[in-house]
PDB file of N, CA and C in Angstrom:
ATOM      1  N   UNK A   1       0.836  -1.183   0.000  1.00  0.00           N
ATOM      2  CA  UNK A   1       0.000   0.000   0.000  1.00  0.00           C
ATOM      3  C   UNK A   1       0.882   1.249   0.000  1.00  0.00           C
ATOM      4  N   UNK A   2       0.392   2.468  -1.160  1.00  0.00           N
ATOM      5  CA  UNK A   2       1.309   3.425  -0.657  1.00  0.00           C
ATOM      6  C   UNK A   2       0.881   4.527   0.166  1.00  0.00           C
ATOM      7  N   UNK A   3       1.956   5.559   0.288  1.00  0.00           N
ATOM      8  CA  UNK A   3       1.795   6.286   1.526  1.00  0.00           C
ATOM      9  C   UNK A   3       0.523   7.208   1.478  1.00  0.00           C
ATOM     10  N   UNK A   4       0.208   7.695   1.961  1.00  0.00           N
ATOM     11  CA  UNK A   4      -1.259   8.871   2.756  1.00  0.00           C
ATOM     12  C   UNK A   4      -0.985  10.145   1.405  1.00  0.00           C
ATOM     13  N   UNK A   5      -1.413  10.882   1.602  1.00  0.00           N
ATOM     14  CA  UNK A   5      -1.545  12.441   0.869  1.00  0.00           C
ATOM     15  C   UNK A   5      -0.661  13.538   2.549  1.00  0.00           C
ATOM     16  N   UNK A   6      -0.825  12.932   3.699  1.00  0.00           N
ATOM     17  CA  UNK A   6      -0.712  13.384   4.876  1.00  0.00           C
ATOM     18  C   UNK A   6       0.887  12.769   5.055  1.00  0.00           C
ATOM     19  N   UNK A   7       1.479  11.672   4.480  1.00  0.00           N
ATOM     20  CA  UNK A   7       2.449  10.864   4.543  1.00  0.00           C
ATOM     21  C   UNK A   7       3.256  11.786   3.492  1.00  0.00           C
ATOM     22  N   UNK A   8       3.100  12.203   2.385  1.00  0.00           N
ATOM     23  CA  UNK A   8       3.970  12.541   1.226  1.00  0.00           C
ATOM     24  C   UNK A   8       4.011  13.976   1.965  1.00  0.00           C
ATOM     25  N   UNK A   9       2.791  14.355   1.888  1.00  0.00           N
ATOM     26  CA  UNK A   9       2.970  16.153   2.237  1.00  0.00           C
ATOM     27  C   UNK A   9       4.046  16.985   3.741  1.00  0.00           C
ATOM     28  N   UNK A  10       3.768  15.447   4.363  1.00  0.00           N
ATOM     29  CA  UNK A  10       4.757  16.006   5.493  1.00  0.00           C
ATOM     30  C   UNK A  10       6.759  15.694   5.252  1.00  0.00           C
ATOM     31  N   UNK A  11       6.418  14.873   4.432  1.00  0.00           N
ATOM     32  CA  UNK A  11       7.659  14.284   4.005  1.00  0.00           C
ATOM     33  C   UNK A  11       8.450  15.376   3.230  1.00  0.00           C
ATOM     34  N   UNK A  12       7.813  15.936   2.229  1.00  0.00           N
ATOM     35  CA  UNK A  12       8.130  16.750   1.413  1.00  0.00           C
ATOM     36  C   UNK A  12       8.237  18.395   2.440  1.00  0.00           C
ATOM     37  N   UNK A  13       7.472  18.089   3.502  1.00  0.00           N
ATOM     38  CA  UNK A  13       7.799  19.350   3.788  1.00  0.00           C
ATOM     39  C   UNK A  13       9.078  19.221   4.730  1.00  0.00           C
ATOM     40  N   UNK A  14       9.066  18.091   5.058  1.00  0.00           N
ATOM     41  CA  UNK A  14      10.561  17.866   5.908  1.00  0.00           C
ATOM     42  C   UNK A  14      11.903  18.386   4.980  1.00  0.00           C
ATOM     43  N   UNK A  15      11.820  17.832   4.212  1.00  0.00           N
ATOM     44  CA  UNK A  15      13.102  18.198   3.174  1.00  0.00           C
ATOM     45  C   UNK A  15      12.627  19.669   2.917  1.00  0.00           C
ATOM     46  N   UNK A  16      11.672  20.437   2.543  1.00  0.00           N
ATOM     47  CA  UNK A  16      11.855  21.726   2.427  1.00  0.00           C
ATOM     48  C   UNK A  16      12.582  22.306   3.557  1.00  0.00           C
ATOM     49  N   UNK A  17      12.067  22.441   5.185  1.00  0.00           N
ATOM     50  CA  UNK A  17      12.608  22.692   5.757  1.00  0.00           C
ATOM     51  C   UNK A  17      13.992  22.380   6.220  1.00  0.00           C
ATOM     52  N   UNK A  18      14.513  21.443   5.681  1.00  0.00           N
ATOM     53  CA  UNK A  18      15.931  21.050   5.658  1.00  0.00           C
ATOM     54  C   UNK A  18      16.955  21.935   4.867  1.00  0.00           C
ATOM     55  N   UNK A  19      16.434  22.649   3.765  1.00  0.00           N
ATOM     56  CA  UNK A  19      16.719  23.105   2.713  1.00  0.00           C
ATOM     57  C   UNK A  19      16.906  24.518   3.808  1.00  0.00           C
ATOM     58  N   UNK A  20      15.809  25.297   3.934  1.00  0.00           N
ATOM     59  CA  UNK A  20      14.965  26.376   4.249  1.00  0.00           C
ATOM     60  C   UNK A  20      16.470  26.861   5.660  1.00  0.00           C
ATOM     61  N   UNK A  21      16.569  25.295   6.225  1.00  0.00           N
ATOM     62  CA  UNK A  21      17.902  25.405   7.563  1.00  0.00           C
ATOM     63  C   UNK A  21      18.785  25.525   6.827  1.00  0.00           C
ATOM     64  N   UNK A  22      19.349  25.324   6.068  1.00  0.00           N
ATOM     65  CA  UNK A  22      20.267  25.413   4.956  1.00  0.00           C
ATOM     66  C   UNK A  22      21.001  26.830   4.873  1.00  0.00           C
ATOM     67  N   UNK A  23      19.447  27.136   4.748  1.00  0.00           N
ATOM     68  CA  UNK A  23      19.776  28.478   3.842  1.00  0.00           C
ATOM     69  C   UNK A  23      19.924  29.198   5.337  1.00  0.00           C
ATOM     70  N   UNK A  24      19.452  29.166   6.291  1.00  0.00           N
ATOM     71  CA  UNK A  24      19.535  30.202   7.126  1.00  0.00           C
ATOM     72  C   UNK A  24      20.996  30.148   8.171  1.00  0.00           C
ATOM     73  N   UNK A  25      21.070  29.252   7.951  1.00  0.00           N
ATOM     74  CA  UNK A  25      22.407  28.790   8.389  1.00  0.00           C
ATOM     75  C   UNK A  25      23.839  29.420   8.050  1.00  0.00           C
ATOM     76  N   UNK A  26      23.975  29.880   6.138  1.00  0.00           N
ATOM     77  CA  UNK A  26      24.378  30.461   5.618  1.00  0.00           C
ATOM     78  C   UNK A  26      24.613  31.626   5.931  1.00  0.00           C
ATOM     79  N   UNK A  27      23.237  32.105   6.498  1.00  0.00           N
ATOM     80  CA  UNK A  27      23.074  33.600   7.124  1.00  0.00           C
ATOM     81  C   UNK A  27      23.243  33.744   8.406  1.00  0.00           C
ATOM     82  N   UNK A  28      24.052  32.792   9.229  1.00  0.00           N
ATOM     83  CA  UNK A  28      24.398  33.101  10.306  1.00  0.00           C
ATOM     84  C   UNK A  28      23.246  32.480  11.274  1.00  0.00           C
ATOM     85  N   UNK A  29      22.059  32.350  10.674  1.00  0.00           N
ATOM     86  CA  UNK A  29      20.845  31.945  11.871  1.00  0.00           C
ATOM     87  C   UNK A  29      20.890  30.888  12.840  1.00  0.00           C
ATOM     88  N   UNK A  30      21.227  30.789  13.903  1.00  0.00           N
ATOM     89  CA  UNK A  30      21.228  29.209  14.226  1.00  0.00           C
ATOM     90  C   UNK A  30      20.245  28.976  15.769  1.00  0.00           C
ATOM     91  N   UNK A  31      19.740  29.600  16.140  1.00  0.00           N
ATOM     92  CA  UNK A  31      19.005  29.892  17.219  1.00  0.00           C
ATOM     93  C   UNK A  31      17.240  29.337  16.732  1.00  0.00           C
ATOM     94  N   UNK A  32      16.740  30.061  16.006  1.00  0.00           N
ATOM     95  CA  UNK A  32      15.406  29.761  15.483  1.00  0.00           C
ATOM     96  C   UNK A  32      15.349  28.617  14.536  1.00  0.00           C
ATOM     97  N   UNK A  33      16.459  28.655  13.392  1.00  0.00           N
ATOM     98  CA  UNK A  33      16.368  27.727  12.591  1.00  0.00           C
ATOM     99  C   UNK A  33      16.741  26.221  12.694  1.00  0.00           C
ATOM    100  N   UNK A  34      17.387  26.304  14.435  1.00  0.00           N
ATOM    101  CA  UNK A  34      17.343  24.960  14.649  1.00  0.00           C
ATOM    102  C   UNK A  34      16.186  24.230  15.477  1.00  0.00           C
ATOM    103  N   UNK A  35      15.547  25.133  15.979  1.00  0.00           N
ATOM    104  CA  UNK A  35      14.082  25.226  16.867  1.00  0.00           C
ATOM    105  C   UNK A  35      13.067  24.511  15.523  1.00  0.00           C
ATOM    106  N   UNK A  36      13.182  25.672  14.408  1.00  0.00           N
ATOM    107  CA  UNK A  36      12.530  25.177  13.080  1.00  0.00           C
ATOM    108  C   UNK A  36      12.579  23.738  12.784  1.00  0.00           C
ATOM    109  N   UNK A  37      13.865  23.296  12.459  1.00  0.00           N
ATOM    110  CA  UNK A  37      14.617  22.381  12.149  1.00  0.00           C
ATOM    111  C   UNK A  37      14.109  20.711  12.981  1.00  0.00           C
ATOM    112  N   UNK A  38      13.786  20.996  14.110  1.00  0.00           N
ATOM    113  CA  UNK A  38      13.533  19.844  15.393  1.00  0.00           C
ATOM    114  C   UNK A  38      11.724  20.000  14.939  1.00  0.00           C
ATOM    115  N   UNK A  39      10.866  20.798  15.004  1.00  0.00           N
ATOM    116  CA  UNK A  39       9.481  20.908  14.891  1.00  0.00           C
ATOM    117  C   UNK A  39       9.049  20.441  13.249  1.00  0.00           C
ATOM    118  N   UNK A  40       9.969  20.892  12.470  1.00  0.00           N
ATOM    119  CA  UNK A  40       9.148  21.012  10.769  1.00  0.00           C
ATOM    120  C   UNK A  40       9.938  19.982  10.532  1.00  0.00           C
ATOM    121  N   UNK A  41      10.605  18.500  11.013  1.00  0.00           N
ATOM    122  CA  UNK A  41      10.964  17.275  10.688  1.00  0.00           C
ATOM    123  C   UNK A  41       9.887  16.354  11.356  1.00  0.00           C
ATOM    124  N   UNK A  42       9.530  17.133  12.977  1.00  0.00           N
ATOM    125  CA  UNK A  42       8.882  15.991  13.525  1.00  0.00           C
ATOM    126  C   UNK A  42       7.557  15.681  13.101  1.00  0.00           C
ATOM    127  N   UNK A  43       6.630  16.658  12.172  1.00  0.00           N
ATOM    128  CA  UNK A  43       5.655  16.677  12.086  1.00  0.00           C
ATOM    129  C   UNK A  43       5.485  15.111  10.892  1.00  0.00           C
ATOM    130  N   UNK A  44       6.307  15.124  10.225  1.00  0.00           N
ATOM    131  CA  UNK A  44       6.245  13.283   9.731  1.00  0.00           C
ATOM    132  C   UNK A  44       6.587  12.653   9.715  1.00  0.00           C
ATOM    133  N   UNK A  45       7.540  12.117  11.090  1.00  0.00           N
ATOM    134  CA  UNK A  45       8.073  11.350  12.072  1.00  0.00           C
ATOM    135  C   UNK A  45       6.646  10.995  13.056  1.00  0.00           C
ATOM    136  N   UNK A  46       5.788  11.939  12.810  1.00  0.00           N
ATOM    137  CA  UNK A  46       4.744  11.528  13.942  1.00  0.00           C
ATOM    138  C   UNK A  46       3.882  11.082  12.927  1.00  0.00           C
ATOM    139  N   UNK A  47       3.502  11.624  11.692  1.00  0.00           N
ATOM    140  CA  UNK A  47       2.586  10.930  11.304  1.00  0.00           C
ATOM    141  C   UNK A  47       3.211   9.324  10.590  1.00  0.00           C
ATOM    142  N   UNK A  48       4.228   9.090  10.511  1.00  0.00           N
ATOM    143  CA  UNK A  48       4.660   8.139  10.411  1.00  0.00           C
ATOM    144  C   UNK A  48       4.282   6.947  11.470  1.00  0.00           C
ATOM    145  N   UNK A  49       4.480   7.548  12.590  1.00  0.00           N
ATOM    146  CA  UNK A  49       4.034   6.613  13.456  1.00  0.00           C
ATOM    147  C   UNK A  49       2.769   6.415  13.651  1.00  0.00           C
ATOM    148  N   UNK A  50       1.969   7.471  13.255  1.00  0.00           N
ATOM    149  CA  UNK A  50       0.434   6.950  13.329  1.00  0.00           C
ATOM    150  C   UNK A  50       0.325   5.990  12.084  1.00  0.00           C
ATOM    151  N   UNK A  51       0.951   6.024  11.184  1.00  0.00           N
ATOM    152  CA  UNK A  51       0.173   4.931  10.272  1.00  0.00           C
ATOM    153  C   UNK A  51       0.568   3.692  10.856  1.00  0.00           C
ATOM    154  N   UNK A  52       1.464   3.767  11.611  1.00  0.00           N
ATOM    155  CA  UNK A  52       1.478   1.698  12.380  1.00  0.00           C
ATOM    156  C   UNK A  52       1.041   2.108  13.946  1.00  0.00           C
ATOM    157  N   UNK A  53       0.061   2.917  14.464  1.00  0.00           N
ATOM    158  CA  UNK A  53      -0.976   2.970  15.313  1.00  0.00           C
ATOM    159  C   UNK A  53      -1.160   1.380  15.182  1.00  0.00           C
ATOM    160  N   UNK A  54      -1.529   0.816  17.204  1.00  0.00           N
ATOM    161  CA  UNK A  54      -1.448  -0.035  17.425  1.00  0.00           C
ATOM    162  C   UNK A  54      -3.339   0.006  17.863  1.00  0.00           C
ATOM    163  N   UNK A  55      -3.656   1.629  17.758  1.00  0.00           N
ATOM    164  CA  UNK A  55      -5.402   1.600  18.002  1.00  0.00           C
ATOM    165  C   UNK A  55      -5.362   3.028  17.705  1.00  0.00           C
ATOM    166  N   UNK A  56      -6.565   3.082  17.747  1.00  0.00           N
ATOM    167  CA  UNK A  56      -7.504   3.982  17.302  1.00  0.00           C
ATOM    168  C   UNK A  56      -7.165   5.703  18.003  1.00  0.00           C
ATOM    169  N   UNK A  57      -6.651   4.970  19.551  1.00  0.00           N
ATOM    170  CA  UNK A  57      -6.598   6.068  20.623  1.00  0.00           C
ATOM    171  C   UNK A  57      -4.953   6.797  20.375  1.00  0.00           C
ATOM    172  N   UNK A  58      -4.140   5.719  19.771  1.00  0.00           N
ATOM    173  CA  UNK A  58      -2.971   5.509  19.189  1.00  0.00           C
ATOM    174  C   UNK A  58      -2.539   6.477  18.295  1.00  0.00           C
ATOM    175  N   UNK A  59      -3.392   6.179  17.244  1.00  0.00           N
ATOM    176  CA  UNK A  59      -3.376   7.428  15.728  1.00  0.00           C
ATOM    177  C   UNK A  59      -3.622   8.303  16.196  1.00  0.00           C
ATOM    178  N   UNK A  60      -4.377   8.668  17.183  1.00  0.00           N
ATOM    179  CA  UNK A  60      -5.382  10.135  17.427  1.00  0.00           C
ATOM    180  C   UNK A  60      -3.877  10.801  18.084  1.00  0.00           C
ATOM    181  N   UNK A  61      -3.633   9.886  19.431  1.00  0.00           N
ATOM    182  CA  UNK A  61      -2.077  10.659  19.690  1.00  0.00           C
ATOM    183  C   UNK A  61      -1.766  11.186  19.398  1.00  0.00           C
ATOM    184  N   UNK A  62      -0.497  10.335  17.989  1.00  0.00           N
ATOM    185  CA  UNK A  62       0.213  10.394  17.196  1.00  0.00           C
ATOM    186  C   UNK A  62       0.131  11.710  16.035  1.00  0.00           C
ATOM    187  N   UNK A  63      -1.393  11.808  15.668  1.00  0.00           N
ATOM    188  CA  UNK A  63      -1.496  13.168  14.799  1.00  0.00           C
ATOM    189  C   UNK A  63      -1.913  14.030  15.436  1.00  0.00           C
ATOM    190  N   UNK A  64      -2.391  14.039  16.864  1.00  0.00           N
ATOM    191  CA  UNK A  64      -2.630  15.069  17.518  1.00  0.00           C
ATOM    192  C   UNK A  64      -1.172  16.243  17.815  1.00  0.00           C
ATOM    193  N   UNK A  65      -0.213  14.872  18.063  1.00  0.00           N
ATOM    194  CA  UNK A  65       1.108  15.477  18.010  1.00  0.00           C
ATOM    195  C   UNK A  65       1.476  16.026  16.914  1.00  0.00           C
ATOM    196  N   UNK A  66       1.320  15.363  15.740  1.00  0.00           N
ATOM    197  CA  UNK A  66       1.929  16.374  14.300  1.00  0.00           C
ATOM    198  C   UNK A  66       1.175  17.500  14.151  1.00  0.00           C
ATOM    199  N   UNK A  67      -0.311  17.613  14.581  1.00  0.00           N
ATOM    200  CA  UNK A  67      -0.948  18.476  14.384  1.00  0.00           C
ATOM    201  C   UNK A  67       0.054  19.853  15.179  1.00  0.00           C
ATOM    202  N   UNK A  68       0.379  19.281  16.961  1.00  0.00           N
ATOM    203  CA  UNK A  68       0.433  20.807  17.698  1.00  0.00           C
ATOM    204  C   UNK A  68       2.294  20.864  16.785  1.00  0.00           C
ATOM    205  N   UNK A  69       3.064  19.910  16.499  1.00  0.00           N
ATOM    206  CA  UNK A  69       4.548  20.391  15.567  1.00  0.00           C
ATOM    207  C   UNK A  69       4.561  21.342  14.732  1.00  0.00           C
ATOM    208  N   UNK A  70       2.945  21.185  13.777  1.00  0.00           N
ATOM    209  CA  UNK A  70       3.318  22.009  12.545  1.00  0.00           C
ATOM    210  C   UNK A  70       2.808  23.227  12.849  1.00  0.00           C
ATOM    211  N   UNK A  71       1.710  23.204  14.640  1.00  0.00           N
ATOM    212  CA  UNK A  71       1.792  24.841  14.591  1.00  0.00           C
ATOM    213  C   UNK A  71       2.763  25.639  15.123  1.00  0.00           C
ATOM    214  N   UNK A  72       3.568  24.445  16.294  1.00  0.00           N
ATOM    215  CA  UNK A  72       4.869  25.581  16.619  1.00  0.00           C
ATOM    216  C   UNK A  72       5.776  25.878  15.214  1.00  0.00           C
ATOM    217  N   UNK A  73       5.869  24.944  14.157  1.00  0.00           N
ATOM    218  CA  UNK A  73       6.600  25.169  12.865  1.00  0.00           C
ATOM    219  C   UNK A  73       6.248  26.204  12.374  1.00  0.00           C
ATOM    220  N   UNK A  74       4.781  26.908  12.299  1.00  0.00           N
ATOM    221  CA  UNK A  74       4.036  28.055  12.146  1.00  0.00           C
ATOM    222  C   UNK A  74       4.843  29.245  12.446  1.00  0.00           C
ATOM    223  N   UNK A  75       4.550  28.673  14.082  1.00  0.00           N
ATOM    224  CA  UNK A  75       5.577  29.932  15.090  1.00  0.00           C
ATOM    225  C   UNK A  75       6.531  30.502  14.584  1.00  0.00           C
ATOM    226  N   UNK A  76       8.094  30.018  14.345  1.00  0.00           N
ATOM    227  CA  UNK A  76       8.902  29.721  13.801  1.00  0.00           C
ATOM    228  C   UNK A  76       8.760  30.549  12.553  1.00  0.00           C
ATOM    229  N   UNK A  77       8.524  29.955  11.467  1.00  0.00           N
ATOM    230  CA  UNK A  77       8.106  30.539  10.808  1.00  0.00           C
ATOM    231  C   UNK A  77       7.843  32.286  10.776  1.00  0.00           C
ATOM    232  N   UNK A  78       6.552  32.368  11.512  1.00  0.00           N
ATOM    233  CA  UNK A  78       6.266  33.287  11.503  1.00  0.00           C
ATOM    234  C   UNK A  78       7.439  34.631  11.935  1.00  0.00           C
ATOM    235  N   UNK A  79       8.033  34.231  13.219  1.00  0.00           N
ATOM    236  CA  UNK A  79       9.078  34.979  14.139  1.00  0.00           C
ATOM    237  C   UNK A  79      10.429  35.095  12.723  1.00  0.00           C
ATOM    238  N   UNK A  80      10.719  33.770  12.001  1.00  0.00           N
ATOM    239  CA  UNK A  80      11.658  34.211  10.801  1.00  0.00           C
ATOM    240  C   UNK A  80      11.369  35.402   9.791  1.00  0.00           C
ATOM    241  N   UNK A  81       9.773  35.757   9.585  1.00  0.00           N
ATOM    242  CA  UNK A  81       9.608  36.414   8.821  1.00  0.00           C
ATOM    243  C   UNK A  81       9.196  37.656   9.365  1.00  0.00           C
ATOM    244  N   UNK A  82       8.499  37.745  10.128  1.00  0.00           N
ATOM    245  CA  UNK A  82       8.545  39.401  10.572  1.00  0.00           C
ATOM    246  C   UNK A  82       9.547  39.896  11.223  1.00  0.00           C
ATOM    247  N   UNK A  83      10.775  39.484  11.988  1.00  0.00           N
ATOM    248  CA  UNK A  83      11.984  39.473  12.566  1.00  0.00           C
ATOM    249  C   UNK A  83      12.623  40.182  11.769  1.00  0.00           C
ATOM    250  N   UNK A  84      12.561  39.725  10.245  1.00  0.00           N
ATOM    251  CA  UNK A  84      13.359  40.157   9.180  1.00  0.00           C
ATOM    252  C   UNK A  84      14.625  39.735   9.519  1.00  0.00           C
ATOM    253  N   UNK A  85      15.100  38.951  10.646  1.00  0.00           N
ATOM    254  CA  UNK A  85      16.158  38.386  10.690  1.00  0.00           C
ATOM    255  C   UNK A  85      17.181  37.847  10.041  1.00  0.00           C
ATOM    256  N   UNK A  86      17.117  37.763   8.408  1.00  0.00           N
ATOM    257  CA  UNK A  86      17.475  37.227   7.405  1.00  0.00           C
ATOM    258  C   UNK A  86      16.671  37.703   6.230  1.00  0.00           C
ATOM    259  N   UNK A  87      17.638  37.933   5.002  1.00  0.00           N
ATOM    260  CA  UNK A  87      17.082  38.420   3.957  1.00  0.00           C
ATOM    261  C   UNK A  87      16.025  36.702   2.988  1.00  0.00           C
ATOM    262  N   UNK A  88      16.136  35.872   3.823  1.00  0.00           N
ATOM    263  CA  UNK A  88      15.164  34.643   3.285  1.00  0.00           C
ATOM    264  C   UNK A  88      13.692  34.847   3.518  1.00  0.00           C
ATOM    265  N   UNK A  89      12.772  34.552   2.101  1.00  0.00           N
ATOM    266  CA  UNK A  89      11.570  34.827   2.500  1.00  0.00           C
ATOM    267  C   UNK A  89      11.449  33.434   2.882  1.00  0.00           C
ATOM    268  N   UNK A  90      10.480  33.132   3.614  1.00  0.00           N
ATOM    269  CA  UNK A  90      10.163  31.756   4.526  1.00  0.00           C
ATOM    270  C   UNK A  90       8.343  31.957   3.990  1.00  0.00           C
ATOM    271  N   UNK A  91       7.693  32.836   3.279  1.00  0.00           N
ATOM    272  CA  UNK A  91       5.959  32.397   3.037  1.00  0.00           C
ATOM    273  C   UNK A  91       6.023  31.128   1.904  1.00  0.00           C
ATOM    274  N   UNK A  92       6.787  30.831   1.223  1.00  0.00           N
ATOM    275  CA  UNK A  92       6.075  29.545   0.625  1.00  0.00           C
ATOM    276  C   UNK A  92       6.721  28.245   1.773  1.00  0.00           C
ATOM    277  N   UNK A  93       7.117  27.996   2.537  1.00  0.00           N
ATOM    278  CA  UNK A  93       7.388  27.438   3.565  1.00  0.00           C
ATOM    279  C   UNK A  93       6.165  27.351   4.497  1.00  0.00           C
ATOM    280  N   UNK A  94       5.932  28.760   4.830  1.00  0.00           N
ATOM    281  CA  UNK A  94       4.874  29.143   5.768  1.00  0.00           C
ATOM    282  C   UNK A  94       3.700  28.554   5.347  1.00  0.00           C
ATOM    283  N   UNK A  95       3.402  28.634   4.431  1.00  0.00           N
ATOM    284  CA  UNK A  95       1.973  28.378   3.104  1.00  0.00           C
ATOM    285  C   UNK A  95       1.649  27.181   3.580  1.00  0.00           C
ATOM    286  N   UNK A  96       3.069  26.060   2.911  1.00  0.00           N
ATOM    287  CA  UNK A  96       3.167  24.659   3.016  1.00  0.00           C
ATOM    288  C   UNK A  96       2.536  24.030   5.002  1.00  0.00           C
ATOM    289  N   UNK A  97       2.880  24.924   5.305  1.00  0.00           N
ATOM    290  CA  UNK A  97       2.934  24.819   7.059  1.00  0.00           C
ATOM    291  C   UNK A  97       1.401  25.098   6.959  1.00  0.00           C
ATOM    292  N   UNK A  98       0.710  26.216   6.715  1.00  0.00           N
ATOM    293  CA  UNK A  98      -0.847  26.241   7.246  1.00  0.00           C
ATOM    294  C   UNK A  98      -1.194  25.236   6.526  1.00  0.00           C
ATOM    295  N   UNK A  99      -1.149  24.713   5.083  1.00  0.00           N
ATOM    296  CA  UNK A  99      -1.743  23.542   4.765  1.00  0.00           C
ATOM    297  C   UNK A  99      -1.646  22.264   5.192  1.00  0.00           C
ATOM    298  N   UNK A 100      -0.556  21.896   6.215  1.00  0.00           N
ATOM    299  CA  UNK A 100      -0.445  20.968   6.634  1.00  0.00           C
ATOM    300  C   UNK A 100      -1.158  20.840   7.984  1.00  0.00           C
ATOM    301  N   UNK A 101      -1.326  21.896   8.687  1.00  0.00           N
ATOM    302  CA  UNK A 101      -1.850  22.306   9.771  1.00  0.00           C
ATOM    303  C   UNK A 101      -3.530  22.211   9.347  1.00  0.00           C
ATOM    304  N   UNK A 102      -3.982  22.326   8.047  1.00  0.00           N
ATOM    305  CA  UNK A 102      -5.353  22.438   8.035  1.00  0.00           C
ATOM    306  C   UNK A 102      -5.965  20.962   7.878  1.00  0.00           C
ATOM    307  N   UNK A 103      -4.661  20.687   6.959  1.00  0.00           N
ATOM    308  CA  UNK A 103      -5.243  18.858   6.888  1.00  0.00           C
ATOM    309  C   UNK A 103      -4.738  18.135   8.254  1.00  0.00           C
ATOM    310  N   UNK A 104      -3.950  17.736   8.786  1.00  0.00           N
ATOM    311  CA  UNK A 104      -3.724  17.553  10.770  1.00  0.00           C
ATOM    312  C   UNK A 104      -5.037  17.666  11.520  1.00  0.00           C
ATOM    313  N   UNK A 105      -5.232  18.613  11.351  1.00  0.00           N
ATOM    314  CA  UNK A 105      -6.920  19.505  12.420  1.00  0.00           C
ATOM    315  C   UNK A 105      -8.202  18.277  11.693  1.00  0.00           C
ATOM    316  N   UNK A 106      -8.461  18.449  10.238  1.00  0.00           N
ATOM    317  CA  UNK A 106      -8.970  17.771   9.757  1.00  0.00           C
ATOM    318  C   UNK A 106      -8.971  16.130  10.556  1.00  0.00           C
ATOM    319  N   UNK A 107      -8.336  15.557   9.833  1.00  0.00           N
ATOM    320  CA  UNK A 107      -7.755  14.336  10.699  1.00  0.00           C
ATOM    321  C   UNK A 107      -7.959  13.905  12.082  1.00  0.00           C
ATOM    322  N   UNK A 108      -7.091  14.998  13.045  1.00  0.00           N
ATOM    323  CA  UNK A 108      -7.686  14.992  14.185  1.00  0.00           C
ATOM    324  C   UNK A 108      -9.395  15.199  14.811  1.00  0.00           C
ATOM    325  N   UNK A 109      -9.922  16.043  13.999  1.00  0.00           N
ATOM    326  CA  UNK A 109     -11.121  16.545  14.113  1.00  0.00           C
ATOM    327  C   UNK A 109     -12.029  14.822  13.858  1.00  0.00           C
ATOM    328  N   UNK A 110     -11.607  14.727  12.904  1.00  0.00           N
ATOM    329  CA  UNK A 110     -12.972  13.678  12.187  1.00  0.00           C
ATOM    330  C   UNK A 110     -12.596  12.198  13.098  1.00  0.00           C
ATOM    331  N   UNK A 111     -11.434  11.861  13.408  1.00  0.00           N
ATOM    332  CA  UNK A 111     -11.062  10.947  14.240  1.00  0.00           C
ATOM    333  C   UNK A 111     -11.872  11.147  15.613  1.00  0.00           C
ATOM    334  N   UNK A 112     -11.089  12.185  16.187  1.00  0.00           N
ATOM    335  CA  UNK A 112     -12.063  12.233  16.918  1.00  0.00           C
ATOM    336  C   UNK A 112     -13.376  12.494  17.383  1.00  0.00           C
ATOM    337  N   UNK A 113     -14.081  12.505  16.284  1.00  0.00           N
ATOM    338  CA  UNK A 113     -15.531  12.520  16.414  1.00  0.00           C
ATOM    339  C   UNK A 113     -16.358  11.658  15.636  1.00  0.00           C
ATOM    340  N   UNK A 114     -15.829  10.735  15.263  1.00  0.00           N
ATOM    341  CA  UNK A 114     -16.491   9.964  14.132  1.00  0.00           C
ATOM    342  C   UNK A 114     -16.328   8.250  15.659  1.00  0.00           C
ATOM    343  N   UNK A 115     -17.493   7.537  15.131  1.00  0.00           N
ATOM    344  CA  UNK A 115     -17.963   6.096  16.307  1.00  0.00           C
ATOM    345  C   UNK A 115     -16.734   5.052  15.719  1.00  0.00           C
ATOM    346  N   UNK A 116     -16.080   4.117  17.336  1.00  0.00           N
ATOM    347  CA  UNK A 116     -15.437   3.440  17.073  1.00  0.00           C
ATOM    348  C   UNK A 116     -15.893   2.458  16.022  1.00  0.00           C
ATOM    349  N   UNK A 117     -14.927   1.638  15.604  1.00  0.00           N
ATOM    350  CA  UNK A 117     -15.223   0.602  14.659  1.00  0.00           C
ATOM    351  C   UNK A 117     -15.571  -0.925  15.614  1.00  0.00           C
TER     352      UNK A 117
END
């Protein structure tokens, strides 16, 4: 079976933000962008682990956790770009981050409100 839409999208955003540390790194940043760096990897490290959820209460965890990662990744984010701390724009980063954050909520939302099996 292959991976989720929630599996690729966080994946892909891992390597952006890998990139994104990259670059800020260059610029001297190493305070926020390693804060970045630990939050905008874990968010599909966790949903990873929800797809081999051992139950129901399990998954909900598991993406409840990626859910609250990708909003401190938000944070982050956000503090890189109005800071102006660096001449890097970080909104298509940011973008990638509320959309991942909207599908997470989703997920979490309908999980938890939808009748056990």
């Amino acid at each position: 079976m292959g991976k989720s839409l929630v599996q690729e999208k966080s994946f892909a955003f891992a390597l952006e933000v890998i990139e994104l540390y990259k670059q800020l790194g260059e610029q001297r940043e190493f305070v926020l962008s390693k804060q970045l760096l630990r939050s905008g990897t874990s968010i599909g490290a966790n949903v990873e682990e929800a797809s081999a959820a051992q139950s129901r209460k399990d998954f909900l965890s598991k993406m409840s956790i990626a859910s609250k990662e990708a909003r401190e990744t938000q944070y982050w984010l956000r503090l890189l770009q109005e800071s102006k701390l660096t001449g890097i724009d970080v909104s298509p980063v940011l973008h990638h981050a509320n959309e991942l954050v909207r599908i997470l909520t989703a997920i979490v939302k309908s999980t938890a409100t939808s009748p056990e099996n």
